[in-house]
PDB file of N, CA and C in Angstrom:
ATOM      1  N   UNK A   1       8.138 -11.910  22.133  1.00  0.00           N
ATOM      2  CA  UNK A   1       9.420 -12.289  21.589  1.00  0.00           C
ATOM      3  C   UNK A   1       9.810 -11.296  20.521  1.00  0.00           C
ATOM      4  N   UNK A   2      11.398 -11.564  20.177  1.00  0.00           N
ATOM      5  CA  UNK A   2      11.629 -10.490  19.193  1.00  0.00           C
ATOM      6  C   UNK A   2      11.829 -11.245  17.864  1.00  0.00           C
ATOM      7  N   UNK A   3      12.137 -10.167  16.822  1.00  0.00           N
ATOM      8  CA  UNK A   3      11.861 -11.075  15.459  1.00  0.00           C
ATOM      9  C   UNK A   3      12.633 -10.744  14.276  1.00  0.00           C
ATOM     10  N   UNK A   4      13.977 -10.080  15.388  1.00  0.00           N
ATOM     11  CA  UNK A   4      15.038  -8.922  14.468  1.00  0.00           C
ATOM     12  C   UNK A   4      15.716  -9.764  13.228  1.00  0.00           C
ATOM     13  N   UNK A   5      15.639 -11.270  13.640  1.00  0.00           N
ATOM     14  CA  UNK A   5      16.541 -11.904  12.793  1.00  0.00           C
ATOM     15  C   UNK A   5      15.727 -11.636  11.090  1.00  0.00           C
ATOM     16  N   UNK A   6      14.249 -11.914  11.293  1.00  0.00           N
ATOM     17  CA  UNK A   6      13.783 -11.978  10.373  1.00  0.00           C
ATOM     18  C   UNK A   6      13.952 -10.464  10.056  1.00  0.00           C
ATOM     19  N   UNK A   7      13.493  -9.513  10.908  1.00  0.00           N
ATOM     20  CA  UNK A   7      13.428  -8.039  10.160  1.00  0.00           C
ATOM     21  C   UNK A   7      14.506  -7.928   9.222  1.00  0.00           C
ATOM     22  N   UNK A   8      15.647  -8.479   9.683  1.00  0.00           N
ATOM     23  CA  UNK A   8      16.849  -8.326   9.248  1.00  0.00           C
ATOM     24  C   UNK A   8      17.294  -8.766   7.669  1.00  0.00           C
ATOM     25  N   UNK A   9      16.752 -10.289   7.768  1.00  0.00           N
ATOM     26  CA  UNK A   9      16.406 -11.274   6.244  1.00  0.00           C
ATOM     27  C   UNK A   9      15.208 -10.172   5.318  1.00  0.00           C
ATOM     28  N   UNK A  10      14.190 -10.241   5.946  1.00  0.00           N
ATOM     29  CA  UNK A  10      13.655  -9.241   5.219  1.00  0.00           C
ATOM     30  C   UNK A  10      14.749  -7.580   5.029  1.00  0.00           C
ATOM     31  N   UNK A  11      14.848  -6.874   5.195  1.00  0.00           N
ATOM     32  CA  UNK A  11      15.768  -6.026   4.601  1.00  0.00           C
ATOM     33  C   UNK A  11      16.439  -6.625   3.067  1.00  0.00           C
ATOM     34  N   UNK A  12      17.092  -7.726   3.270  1.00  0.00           N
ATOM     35  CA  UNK A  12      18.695  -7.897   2.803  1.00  0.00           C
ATOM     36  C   UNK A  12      17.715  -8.516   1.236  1.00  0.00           C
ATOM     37  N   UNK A  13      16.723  -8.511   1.468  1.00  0.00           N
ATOM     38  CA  UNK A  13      15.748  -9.442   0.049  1.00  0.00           C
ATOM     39  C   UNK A  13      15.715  -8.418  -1.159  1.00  0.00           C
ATOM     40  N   UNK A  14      15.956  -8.035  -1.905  1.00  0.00           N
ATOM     41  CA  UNK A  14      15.683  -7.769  -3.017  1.00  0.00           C
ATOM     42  C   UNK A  14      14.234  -7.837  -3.676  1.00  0.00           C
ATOM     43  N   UNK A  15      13.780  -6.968  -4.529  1.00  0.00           N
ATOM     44  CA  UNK A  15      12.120  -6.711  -4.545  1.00  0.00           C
ATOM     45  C   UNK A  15      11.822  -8.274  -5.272  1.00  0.00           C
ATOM     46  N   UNK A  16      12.570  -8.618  -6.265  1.00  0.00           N
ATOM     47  CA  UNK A  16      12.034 -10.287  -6.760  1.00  0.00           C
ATOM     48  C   UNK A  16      11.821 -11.134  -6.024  1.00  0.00           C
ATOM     49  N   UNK A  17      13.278 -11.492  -4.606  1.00  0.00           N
ATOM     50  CA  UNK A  17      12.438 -12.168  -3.932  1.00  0.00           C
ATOM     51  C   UNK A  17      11.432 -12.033  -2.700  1.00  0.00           C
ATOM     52  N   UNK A  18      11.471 -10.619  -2.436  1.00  0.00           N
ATOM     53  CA  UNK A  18      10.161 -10.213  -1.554  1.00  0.00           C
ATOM     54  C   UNK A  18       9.238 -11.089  -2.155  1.00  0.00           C
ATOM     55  N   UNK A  19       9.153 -10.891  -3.170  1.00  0.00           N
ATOM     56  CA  UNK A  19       7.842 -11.529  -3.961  1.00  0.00           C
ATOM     57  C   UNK A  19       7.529 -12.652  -3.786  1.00  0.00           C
ATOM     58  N   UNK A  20       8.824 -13.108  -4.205  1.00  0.00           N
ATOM     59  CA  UNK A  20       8.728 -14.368  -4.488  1.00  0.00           C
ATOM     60  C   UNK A  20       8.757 -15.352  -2.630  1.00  0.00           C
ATOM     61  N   UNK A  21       8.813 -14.476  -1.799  1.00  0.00           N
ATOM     62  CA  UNK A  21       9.255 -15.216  -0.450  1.00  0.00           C
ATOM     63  C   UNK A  21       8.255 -14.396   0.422  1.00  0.00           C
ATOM     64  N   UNK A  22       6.932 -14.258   0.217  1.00  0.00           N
ATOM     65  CA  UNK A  22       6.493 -12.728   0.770  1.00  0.00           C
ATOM     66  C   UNK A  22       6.006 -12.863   2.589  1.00  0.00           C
ATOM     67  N   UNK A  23       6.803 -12.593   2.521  1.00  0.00           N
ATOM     68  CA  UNK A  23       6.486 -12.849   4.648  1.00  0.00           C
ATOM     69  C   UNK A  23       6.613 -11.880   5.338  1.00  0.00           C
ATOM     70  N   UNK A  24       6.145 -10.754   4.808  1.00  0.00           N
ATOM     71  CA  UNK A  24       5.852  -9.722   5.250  1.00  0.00           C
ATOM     72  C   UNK A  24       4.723  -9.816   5.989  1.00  0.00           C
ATOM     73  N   UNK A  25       4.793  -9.357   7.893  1.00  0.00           N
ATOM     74  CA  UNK A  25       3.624 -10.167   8.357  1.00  0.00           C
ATOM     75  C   UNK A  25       2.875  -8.357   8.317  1.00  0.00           C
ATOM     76  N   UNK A  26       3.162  -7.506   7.837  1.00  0.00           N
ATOM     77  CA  UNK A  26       2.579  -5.994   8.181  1.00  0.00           C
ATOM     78  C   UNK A  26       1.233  -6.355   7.119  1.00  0.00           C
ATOM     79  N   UNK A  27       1.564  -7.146   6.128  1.00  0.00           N
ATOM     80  CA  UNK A  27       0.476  -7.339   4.835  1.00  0.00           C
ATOM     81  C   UNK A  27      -0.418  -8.318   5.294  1.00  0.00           C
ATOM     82  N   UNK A  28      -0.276  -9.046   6.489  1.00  0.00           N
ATOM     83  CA  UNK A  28      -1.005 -10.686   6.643  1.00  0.00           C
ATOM     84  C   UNK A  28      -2.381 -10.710   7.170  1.00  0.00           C
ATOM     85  N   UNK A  29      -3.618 -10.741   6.063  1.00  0.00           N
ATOM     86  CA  UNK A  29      -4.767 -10.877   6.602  1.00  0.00           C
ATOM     87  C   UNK A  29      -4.703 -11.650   7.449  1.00  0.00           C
ATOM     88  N   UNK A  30      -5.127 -10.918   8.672  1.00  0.00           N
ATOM     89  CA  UNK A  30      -5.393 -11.684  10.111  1.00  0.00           C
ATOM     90  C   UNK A  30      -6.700 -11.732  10.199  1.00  0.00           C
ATOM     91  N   UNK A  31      -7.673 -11.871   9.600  1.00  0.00           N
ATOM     92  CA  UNK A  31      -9.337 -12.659   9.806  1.00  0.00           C
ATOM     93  C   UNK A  31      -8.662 -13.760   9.134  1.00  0.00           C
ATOM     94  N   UNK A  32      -8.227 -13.587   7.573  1.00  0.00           N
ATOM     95  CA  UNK A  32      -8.351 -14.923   7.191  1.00  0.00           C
ATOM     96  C   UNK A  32      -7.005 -16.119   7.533  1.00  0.00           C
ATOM     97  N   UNK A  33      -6.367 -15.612   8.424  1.00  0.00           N
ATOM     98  CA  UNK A  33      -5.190 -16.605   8.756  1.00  0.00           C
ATOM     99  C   UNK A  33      -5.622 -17.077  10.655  1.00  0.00           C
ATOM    100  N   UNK A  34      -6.879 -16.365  11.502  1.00  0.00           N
ATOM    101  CA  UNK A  34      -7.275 -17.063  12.143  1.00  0.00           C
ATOM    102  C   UNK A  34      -8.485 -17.822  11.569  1.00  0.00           C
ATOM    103  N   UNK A  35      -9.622 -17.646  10.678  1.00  0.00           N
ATOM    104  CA  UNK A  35     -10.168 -18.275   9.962  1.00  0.00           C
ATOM    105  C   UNK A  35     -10.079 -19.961   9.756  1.00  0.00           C
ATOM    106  N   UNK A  36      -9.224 -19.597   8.958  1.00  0.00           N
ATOM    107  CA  UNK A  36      -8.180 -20.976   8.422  1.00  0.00           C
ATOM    108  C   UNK A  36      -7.419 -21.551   9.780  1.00  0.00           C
ATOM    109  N   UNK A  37      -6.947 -20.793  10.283  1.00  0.00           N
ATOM    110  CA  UNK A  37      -6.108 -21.409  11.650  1.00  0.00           C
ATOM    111  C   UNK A  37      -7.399 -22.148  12.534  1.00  0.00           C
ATOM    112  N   UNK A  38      -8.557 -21.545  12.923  1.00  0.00           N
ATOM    113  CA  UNK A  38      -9.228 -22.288  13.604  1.00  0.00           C
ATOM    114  C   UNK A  38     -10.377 -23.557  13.029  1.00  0.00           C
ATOM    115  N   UNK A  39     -10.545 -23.157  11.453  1.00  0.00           N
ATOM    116  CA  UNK A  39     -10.206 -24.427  10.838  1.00  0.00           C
ATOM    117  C   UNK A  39      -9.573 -25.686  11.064  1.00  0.00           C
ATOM    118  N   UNK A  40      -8.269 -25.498  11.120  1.00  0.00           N
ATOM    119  CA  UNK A  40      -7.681 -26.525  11.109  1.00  0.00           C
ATOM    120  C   UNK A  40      -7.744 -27.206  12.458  1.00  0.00           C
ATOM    121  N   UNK A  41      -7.526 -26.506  13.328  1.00  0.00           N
ATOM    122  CA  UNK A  41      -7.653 -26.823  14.413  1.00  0.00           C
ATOM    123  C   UNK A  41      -8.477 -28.096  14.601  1.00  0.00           C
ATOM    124  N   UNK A  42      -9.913 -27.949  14.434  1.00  0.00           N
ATOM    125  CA  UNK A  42     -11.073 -28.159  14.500  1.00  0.00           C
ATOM    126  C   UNK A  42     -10.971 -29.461  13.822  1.00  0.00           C
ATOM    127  N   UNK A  43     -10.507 -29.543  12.640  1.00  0.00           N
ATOM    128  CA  UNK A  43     -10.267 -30.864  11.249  1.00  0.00           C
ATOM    129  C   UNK A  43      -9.248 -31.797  11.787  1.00  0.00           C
ATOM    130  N   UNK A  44      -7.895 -31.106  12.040  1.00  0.00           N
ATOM    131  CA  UNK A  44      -6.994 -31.933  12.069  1.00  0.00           C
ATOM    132  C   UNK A  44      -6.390 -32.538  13.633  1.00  0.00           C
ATOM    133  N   UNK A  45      -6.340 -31.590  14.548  1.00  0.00           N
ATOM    134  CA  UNK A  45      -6.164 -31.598  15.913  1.00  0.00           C
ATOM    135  C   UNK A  45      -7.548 -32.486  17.051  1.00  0.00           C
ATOM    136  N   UNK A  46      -8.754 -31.819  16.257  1.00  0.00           N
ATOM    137  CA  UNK A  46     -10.177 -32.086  17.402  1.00  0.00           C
ATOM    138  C   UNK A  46     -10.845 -33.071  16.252  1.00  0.00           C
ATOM    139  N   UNK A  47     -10.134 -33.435  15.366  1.00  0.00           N
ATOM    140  CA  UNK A  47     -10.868 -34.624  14.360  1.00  0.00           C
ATOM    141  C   UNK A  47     -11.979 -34.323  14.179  1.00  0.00           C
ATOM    142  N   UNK A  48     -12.895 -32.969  13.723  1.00  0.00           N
ATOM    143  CA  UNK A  48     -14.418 -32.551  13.731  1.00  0.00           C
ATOM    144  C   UNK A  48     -14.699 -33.237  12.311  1.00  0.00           C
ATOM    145  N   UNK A  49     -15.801 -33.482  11.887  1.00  0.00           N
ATOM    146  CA  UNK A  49     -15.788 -33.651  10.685  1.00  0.00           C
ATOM    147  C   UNK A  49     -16.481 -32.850  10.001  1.00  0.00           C
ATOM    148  N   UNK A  50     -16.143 -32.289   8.738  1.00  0.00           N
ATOM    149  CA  UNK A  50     -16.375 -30.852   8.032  1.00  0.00           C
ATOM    150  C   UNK A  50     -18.137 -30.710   8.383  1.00  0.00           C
ATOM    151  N   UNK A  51     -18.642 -31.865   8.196  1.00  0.00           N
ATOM    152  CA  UNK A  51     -20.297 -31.732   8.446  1.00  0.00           C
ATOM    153  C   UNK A  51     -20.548 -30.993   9.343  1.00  0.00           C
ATOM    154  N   UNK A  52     -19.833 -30.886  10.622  1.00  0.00           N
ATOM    155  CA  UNK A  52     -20.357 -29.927  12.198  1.00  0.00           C
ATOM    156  C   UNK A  52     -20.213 -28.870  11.701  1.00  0.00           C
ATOM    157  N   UNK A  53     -19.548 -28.275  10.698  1.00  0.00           N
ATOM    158  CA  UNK A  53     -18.979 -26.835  10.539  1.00  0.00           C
ATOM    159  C   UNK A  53     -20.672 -25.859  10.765  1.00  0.00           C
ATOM    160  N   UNK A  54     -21.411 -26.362  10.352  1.00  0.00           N
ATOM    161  CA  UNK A  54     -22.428 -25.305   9.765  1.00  0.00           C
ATOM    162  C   UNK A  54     -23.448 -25.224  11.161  1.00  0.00           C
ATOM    163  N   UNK A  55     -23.629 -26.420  11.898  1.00  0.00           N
ATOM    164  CA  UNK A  55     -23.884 -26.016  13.132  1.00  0.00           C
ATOM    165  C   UNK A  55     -22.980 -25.351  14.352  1.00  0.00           C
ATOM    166  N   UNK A  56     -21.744 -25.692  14.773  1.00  0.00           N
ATOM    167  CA  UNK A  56     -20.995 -25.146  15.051  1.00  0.00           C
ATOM    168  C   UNK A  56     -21.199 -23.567  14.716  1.00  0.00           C
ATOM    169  N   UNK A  57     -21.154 -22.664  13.380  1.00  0.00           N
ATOM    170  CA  UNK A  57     -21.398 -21.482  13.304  1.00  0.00           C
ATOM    171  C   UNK A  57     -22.500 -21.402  13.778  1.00  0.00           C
ATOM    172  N   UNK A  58     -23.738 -21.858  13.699  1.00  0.00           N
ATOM    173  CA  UNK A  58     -25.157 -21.282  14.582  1.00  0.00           C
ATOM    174  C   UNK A  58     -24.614 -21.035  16.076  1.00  0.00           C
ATOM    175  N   UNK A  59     -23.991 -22.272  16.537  1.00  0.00           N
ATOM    176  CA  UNK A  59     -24.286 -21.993  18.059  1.00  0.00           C
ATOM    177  C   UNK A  59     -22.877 -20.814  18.469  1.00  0.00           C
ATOM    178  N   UNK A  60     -21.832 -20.667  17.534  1.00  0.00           N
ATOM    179  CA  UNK A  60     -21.458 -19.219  17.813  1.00  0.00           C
ATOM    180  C   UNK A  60     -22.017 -18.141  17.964  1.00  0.00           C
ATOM    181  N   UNK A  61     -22.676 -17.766  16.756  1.00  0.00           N
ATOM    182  CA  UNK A  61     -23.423 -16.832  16.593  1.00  0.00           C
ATOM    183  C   UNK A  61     -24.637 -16.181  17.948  1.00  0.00           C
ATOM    184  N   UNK A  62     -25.136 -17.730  18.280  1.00  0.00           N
ATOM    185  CA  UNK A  62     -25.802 -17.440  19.164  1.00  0.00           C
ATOM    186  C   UNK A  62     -24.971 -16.829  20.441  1.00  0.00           C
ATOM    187  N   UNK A  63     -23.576 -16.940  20.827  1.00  0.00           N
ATOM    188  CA  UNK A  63     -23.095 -16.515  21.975  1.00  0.00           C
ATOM    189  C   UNK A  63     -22.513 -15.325  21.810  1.00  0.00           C
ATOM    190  N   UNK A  64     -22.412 -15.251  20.461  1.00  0.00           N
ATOM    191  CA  UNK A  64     -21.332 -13.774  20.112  1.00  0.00           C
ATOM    192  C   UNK A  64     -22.744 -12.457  20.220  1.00  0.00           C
ATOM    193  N   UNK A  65     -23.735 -12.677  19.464  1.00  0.00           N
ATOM    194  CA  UNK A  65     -24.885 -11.753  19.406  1.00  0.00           C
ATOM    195  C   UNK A  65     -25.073 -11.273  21.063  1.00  0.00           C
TER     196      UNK A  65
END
């Protein structure tokens, strides 16, 4: 998809509210916004409860290695 509208809003911003509105996606840590995204997932969508988290990472680990 395209995303001119925003390119566009972004342009017309002024450096205060860049700042203050910063959605610049060229800057957007993408580890930590899938991180957090598959987080949530997991919490709010698949109802996990935070306790699985730490096994859950073992048995990744084991498939990613």
């Amino acid at each position: 998809f395209t995303n001119k509208n925003v390119q566009e809003l972004w342009q017309k911003l002024d450096e205060d509210d860049r700042k203050l509105f910063d959605f610049n996606i060229d800057e957007l840590d993408w580890d930590k916004y899938f991180y957090t995204y598959v987080r949530g997932i997991r919490l709010y969508l698949l109802k996990d409860d935070v306790s699985t988290l730490p096994q859950a990472i073992v048995r990744y680990k084991r498939y990613v290695a």
